[in-house]
PDB file of N, CA and C in Angstrom:
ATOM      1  N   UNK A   1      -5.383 -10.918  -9.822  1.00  0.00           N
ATOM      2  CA  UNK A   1      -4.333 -10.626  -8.861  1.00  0.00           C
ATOM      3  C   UNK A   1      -4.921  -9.935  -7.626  1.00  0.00           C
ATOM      4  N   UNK A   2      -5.663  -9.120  -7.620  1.00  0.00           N
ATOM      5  CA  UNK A   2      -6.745  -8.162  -6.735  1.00  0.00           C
ATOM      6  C   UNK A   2      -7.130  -9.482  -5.460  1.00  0.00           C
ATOM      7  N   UNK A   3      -7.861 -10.655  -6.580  1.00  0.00           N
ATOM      8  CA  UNK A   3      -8.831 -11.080  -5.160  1.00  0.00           C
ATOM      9  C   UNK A   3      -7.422 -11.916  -4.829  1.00  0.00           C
ATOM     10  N   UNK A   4      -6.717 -12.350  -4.793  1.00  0.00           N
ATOM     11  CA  UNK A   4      -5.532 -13.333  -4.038  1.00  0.00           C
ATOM     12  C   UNK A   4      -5.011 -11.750  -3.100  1.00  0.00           C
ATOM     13  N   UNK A   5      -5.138 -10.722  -3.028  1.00  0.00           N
ATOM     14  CA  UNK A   5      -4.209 -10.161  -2.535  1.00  0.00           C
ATOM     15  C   UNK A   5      -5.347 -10.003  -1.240  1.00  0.00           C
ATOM     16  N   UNK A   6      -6.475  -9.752  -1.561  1.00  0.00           N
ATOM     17  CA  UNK A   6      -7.854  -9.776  -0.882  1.00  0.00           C
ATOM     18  C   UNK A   6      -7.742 -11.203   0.160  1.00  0.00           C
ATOM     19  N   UNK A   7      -7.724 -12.183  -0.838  1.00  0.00           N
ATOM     20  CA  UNK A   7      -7.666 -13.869   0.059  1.00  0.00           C
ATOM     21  C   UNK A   7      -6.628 -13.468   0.983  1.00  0.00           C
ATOM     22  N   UNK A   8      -5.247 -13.263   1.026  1.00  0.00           N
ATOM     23  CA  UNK A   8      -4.297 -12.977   1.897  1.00  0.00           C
ATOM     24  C   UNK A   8      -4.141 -11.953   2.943  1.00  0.00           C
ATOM     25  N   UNK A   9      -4.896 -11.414   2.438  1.00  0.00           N
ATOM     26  CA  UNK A   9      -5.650 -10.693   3.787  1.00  0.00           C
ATOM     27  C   UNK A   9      -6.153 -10.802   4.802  1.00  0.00           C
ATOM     28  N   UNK A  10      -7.554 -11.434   3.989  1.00  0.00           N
ATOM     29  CA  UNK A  10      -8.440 -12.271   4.910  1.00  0.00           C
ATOM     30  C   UNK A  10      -8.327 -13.174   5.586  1.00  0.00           C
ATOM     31  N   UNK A  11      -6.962 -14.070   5.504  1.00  0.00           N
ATOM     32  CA  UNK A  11      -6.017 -15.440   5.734  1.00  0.00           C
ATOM     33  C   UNK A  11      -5.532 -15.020   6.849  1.00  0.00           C
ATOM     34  N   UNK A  12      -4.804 -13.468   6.879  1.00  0.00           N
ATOM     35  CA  UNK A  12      -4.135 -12.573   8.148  1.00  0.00           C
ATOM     36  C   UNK A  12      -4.840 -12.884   9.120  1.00  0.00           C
ATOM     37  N   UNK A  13      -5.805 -12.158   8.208  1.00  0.00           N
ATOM     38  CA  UNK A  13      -7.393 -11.180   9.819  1.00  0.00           C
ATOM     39  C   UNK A  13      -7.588 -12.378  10.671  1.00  0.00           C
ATOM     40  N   UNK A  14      -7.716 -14.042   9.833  1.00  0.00           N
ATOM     41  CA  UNK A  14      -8.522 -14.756  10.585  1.00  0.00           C
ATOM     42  C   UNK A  14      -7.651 -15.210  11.562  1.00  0.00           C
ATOM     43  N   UNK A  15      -6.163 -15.451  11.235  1.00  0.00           N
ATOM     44  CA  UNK A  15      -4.977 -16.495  11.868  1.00  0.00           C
ATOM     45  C   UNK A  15      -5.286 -15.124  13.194  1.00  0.00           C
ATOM     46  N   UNK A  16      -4.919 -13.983  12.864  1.00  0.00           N
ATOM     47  CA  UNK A  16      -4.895 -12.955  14.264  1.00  0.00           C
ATOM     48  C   UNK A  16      -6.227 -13.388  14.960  1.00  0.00           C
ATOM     49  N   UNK A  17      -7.378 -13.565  14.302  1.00  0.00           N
ATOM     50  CA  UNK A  17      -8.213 -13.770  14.912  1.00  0.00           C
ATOM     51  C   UNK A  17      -8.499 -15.127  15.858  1.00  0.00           C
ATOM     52  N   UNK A  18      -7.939 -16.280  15.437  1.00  0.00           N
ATOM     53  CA  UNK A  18      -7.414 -17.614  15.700  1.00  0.00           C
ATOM     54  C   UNK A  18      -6.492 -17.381  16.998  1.00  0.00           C
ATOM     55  N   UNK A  19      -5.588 -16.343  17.057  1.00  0.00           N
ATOM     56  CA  UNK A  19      -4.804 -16.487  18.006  1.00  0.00           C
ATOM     57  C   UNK A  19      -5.226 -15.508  18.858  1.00  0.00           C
ATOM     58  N   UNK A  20      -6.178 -14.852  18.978  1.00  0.00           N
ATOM     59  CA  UNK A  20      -6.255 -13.915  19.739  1.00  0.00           C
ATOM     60  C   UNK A  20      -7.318 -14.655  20.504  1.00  0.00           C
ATOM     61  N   UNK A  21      -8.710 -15.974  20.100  1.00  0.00           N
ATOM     62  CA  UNK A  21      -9.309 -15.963  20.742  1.00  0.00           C
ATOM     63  C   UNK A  21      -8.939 -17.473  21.545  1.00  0.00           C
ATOM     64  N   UNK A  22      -7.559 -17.581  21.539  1.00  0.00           N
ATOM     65  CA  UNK A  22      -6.639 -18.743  22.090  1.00  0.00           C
ATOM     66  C   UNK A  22      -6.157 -17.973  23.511  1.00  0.00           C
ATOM     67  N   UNK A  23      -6.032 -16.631  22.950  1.00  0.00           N
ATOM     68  CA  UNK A  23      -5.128 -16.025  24.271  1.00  0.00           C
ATOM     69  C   UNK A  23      -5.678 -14.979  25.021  1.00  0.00           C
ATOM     70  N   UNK A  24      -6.235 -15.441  26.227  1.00  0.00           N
ATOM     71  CA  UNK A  24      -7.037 -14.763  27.015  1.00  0.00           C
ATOM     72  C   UNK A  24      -6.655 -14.728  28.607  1.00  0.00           C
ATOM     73  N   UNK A  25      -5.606 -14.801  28.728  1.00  0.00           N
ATOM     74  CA  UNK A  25      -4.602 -14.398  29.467  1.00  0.00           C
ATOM     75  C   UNK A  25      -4.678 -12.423  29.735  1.00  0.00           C
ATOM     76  N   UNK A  26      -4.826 -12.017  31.113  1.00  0.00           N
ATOM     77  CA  UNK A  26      -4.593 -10.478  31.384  1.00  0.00           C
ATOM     78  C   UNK A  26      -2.852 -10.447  31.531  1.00  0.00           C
ATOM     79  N   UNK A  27      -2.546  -9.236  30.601  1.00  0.00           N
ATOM     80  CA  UNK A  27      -1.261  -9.504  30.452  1.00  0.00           C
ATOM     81  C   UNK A  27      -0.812  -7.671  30.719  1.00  0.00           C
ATOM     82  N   UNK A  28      -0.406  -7.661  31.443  1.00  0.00           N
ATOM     83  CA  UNK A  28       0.350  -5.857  31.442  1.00  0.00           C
ATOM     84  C   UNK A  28       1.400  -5.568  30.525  1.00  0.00           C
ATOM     85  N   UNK A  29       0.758  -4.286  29.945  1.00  0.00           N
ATOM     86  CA  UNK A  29       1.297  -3.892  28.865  1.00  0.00           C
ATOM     87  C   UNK A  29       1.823  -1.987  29.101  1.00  0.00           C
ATOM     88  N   UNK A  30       3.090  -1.674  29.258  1.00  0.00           N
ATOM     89  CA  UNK A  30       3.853  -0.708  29.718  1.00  0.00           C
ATOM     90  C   UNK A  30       3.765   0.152  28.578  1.00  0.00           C
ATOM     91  N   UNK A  31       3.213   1.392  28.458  1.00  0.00           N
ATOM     92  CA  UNK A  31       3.854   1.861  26.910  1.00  0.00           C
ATOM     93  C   UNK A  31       4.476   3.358  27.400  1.00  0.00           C
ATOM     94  N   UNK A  32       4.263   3.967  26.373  1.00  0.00           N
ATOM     95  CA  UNK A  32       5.111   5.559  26.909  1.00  0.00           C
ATOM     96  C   UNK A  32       4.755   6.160  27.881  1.00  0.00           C
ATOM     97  N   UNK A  33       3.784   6.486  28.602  1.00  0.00           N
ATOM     98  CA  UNK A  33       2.825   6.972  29.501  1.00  0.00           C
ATOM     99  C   UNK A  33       2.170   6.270  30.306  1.00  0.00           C
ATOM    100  N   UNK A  34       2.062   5.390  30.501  1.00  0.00           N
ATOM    101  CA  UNK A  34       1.570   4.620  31.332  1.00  0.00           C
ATOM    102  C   UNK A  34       1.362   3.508  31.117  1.00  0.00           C
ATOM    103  N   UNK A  35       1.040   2.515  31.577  1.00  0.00           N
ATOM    104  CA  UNK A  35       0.589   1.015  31.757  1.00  0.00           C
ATOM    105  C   UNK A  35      -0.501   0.578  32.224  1.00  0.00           C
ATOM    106  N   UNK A  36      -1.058  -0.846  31.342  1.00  0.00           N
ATOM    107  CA  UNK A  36      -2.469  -1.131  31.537  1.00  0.00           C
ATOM    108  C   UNK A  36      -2.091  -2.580  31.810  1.00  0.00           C
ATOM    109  N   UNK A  37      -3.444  -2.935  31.912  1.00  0.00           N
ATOM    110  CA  UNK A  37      -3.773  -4.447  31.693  1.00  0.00           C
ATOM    111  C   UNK A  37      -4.670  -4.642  30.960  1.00  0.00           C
ATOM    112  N   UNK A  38      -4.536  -5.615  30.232  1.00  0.00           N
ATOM    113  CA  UNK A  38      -5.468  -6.210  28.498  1.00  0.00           C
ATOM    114  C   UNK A  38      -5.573  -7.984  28.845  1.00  0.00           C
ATOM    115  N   UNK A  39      -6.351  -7.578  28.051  1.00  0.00           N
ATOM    116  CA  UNK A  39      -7.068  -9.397  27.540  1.00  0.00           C
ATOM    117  C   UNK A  39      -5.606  -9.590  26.076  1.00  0.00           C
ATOM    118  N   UNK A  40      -4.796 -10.618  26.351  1.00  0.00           N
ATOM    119  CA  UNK A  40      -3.781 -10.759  25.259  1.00  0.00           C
ATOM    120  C   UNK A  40      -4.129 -10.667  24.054  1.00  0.00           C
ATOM    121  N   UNK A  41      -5.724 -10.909  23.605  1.00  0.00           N
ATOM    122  CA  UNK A  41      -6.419 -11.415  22.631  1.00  0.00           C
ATOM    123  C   UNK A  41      -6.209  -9.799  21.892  1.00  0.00           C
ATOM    124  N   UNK A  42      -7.259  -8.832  23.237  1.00  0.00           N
ATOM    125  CA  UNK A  42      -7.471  -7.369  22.526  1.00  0.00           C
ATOM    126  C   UNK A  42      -5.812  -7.120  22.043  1.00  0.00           C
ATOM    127  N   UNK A  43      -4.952  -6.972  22.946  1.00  0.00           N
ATOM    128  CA  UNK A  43      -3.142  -6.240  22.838  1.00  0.00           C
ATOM    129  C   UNK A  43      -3.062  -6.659  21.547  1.00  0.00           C
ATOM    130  N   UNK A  44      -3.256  -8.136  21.210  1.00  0.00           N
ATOM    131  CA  UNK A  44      -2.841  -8.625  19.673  1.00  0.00           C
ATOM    132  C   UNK A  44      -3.456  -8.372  18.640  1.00  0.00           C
ATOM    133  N   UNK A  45      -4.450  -7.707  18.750  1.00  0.00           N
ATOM    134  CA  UNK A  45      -5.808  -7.361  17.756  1.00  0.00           C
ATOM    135  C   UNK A  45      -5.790  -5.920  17.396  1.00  0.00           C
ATOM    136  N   UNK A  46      -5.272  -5.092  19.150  1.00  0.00           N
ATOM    137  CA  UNK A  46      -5.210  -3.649  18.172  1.00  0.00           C
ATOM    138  C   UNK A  46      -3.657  -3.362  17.690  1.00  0.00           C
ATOM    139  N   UNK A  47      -2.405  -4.290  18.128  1.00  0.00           N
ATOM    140  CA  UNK A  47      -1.378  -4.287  17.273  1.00  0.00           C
ATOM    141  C   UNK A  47      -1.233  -4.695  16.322  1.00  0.00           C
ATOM    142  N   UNK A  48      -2.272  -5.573  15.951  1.00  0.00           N
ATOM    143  CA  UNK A  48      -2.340  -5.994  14.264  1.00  0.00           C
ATOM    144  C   UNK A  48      -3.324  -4.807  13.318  1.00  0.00           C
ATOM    145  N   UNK A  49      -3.801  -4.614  14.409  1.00  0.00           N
ATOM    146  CA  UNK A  49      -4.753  -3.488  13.147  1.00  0.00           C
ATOM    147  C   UNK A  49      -3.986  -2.260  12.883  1.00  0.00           C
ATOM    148  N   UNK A  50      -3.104  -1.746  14.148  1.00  0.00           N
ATOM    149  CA  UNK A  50      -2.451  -0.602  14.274  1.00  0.00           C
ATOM    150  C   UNK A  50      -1.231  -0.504  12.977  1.00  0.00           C
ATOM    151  N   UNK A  51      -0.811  -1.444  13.181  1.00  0.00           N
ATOM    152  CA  UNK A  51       0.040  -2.149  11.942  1.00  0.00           C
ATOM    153  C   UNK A  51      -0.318  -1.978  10.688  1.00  0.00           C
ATOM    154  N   UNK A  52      -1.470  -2.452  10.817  1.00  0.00           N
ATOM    155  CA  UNK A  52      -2.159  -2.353   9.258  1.00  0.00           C
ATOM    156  C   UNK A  52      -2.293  -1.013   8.603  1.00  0.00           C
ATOM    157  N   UNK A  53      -2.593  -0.405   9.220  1.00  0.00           N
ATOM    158  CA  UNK A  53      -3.096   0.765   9.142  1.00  0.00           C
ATOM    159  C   UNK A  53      -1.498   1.776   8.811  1.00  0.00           C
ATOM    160  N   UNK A  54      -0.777   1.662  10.041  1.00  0.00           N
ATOM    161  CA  UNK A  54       0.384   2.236   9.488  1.00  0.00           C
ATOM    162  C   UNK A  54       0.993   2.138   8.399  1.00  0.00           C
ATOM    163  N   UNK A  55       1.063   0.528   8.102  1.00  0.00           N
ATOM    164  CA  UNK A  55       1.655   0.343   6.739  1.00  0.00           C
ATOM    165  C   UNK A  55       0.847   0.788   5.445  1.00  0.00           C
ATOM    166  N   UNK A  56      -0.411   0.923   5.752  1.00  0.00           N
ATOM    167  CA  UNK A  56      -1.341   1.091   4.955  1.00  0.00           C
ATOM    168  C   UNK A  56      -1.189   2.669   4.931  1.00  0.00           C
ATOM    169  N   UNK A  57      -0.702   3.790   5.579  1.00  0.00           N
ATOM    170  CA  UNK A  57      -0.930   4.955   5.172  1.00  0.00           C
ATOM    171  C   UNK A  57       0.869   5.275   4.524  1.00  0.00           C
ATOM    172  N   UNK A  58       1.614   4.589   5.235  1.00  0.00           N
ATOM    173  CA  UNK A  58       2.773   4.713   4.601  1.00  0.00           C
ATOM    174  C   UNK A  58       2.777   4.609   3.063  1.00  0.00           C
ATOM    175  N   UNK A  59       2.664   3.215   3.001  1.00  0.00           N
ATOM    176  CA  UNK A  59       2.713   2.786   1.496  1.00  0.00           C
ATOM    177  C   UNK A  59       1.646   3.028   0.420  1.00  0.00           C
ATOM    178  N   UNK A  60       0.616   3.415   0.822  1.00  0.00           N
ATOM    179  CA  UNK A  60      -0.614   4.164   0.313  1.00  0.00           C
ATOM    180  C   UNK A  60      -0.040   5.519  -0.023  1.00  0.00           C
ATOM    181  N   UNK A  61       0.820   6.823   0.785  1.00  0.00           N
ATOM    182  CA  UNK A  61       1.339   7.441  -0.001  1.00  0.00           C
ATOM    183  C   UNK A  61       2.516   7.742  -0.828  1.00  0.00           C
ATOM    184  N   UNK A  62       3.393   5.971  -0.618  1.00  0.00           N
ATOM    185  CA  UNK A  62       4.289   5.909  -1.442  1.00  0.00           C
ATOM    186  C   UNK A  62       3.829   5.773  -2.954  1.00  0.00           C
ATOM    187  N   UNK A  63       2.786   5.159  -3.385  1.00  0.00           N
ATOM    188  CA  UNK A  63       1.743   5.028  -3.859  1.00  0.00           C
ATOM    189  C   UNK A  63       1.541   6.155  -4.664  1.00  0.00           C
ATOM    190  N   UNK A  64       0.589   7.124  -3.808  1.00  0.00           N
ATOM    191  CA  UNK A  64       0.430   7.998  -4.580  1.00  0.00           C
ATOM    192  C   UNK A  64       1.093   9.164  -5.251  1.00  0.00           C
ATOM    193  N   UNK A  65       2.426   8.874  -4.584  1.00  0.00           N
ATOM    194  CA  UNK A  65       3.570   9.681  -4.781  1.00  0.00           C
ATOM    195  C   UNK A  65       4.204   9.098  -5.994  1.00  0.00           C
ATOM    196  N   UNK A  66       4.006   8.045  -6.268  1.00  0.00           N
ATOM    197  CA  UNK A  66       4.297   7.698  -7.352  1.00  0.00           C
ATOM    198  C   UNK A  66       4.021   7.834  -8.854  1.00  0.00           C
ATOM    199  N   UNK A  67       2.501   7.911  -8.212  1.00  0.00           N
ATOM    200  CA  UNK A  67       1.358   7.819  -9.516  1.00  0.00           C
ATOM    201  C   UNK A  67       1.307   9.322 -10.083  1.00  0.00           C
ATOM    202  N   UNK A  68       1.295  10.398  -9.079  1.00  0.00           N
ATOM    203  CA  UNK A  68       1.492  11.621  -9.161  1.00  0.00           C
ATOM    204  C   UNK A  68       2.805  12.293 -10.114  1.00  0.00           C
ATOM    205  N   UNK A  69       3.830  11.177  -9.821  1.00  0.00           N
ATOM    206  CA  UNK A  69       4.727  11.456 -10.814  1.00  0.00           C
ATOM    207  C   UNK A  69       5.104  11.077 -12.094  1.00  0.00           C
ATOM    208  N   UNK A  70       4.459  10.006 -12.074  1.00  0.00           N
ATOM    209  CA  UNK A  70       4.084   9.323 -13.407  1.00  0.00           C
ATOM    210  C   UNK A  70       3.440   9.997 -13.920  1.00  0.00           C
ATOM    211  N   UNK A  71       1.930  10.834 -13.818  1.00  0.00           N
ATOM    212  CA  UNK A  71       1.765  11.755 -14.217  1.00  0.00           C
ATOM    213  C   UNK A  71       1.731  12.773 -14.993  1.00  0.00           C
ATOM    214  N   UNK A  72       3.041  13.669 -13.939  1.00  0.00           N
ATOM    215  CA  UNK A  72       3.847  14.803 -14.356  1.00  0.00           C
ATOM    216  C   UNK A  72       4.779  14.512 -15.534  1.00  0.00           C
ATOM    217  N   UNK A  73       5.591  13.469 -15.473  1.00  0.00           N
ATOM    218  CA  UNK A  73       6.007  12.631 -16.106  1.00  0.00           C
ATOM    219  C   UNK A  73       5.404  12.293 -17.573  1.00  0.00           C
ATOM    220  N   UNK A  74       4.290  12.115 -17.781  1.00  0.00           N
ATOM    221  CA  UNK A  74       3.914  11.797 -19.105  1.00  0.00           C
ATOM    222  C   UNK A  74       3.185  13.019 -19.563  1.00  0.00           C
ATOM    223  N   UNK A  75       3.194  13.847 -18.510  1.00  0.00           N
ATOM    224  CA  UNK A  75       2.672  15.260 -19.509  1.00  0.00           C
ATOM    225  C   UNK A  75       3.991  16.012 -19.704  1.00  0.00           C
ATOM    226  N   UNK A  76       4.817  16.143 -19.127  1.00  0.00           N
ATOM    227  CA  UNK A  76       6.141  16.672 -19.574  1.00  0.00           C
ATOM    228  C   UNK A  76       6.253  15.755 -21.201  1.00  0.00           C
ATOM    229  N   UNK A  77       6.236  14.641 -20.972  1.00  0.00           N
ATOM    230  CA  UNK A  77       6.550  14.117 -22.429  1.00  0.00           C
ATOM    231  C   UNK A  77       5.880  14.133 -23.586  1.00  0.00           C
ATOM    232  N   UNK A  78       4.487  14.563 -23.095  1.00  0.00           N
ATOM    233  CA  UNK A  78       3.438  14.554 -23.597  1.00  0.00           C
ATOM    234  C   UNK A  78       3.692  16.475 -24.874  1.00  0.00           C
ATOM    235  N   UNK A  79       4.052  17.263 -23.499  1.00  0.00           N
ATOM    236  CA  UNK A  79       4.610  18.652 -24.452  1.00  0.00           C
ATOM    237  C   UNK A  79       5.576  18.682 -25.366  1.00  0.00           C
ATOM    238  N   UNK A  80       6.804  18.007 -25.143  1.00  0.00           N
ATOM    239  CA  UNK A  80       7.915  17.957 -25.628  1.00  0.00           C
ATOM    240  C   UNK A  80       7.926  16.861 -26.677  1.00  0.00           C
ATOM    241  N   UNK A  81       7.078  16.060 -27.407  1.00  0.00           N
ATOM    242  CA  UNK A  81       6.791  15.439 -28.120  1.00  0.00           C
ATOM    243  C   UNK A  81       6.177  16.340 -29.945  1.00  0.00           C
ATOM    244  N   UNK A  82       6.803  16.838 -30.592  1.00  0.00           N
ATOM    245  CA  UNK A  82       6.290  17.250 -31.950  1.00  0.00           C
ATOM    246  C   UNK A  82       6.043  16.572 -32.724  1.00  0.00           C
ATOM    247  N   UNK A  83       4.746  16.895 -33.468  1.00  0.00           N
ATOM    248  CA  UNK A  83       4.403  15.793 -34.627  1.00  0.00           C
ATOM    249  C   UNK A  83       5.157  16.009 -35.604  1.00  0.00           C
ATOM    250  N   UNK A  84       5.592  14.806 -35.979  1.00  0.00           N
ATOM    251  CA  UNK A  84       6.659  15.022 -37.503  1.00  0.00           C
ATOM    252  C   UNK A  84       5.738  14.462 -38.806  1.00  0.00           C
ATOM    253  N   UNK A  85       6.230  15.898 -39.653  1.00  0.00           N
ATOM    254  CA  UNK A  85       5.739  15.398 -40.645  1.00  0.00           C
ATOM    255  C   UNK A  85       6.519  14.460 -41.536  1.00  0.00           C
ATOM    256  N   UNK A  86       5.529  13.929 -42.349  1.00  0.00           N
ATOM    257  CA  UNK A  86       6.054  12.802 -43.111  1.00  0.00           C
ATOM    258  C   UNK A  86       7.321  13.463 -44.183  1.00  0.00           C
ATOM    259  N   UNK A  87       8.291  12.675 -44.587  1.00  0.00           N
ATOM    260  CA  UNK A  87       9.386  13.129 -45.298  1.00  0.00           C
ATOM    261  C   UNK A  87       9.066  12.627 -46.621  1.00  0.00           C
ATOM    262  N   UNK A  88       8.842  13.364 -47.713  1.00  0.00           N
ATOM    263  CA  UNK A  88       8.631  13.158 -49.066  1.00  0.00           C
ATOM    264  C   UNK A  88      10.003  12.607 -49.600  1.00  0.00           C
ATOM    265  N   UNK A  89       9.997  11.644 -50.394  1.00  0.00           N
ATOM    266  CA  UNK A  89      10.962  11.140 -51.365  1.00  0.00           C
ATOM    267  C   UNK A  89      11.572  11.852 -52.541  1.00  0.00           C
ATOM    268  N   UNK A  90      12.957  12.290 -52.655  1.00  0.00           N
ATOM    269  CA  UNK A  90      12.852  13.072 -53.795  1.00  0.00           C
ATOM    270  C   UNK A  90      12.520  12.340 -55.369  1.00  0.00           C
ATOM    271  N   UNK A  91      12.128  12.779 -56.026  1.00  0.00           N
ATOM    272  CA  UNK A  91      11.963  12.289 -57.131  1.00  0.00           C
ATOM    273  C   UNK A  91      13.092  12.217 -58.029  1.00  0.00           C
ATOM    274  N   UNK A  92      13.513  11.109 -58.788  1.00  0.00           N
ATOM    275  CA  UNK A  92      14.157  11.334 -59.275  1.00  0.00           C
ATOM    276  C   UNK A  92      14.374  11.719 -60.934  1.00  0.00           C
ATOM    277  N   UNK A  93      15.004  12.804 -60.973  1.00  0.00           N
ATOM    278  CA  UNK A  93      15.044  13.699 -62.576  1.00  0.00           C
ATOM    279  C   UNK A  93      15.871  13.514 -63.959  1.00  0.00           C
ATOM    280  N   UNK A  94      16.155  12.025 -63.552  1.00  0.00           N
ATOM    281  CA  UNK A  94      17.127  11.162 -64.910  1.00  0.00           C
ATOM    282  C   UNK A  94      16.313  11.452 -65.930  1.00  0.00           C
TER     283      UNK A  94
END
C-alpha cells in the first residue's frame, strides 16, 4: 500500500512538472503585500509544493494526534485490566 501511495505522488510531482514546463508565460501575481511577476511554470511549482507541505503538516499532526491517543488509550486499558483468576469447579459431595 506504501509504494502505490509513493507511485501517486510521484504521478503528481511529474503532471505539475509537465505543466509547469508547458507554461512559461510571465504572469503577475498580486498577493497580500505586494505583487510580482513569475515564470507561470515557477507560480505553479511553488503552489504545488506550498500545498503539499501544508497539507502535509496539517494532517501529519492529525496523525500524530491520533496515535498519541491511541496510546493513552491502551495504557488506560492496559491499568484497568485485572488478571482473573481461574474459577475452580465445585466438587461434587453425593
Amino acid at each position: 500500500m506504501k509504494i502505490i501511495k509513493i507511485i501517486v505522488l510521484l504521478a503528481l510531482f511529474l503532471i505539475a512538472l509537465a505543466l509547469g514546463a508547458q507554461n512559461q508565460a510571465i504572469v503577475t501575481f498580486n498577493y497580500l503585500l505586494a505583487q510580482g511577476e513569475f515564470h507561470l511554470s515557477t507560480l505553479l511549482g511553488g503552489v504545488f509544493v506550498t500545498g503539499f507541505l501544508v497539507a502535509w503538516i496539517l494532517f501529519g499532526g492529525l496523525y500524530l494526534k491520533a496515535k498519541l491517543e491511541i496510546r493513552k488509550l491502551n495504557r488506560k486499558i492496559a491499568k484497568q485490566v485485572v488478571p482473573q483468576t481461574p474459577i475452580k469447579p465445585k466438587a461434587n459431595l453425593e
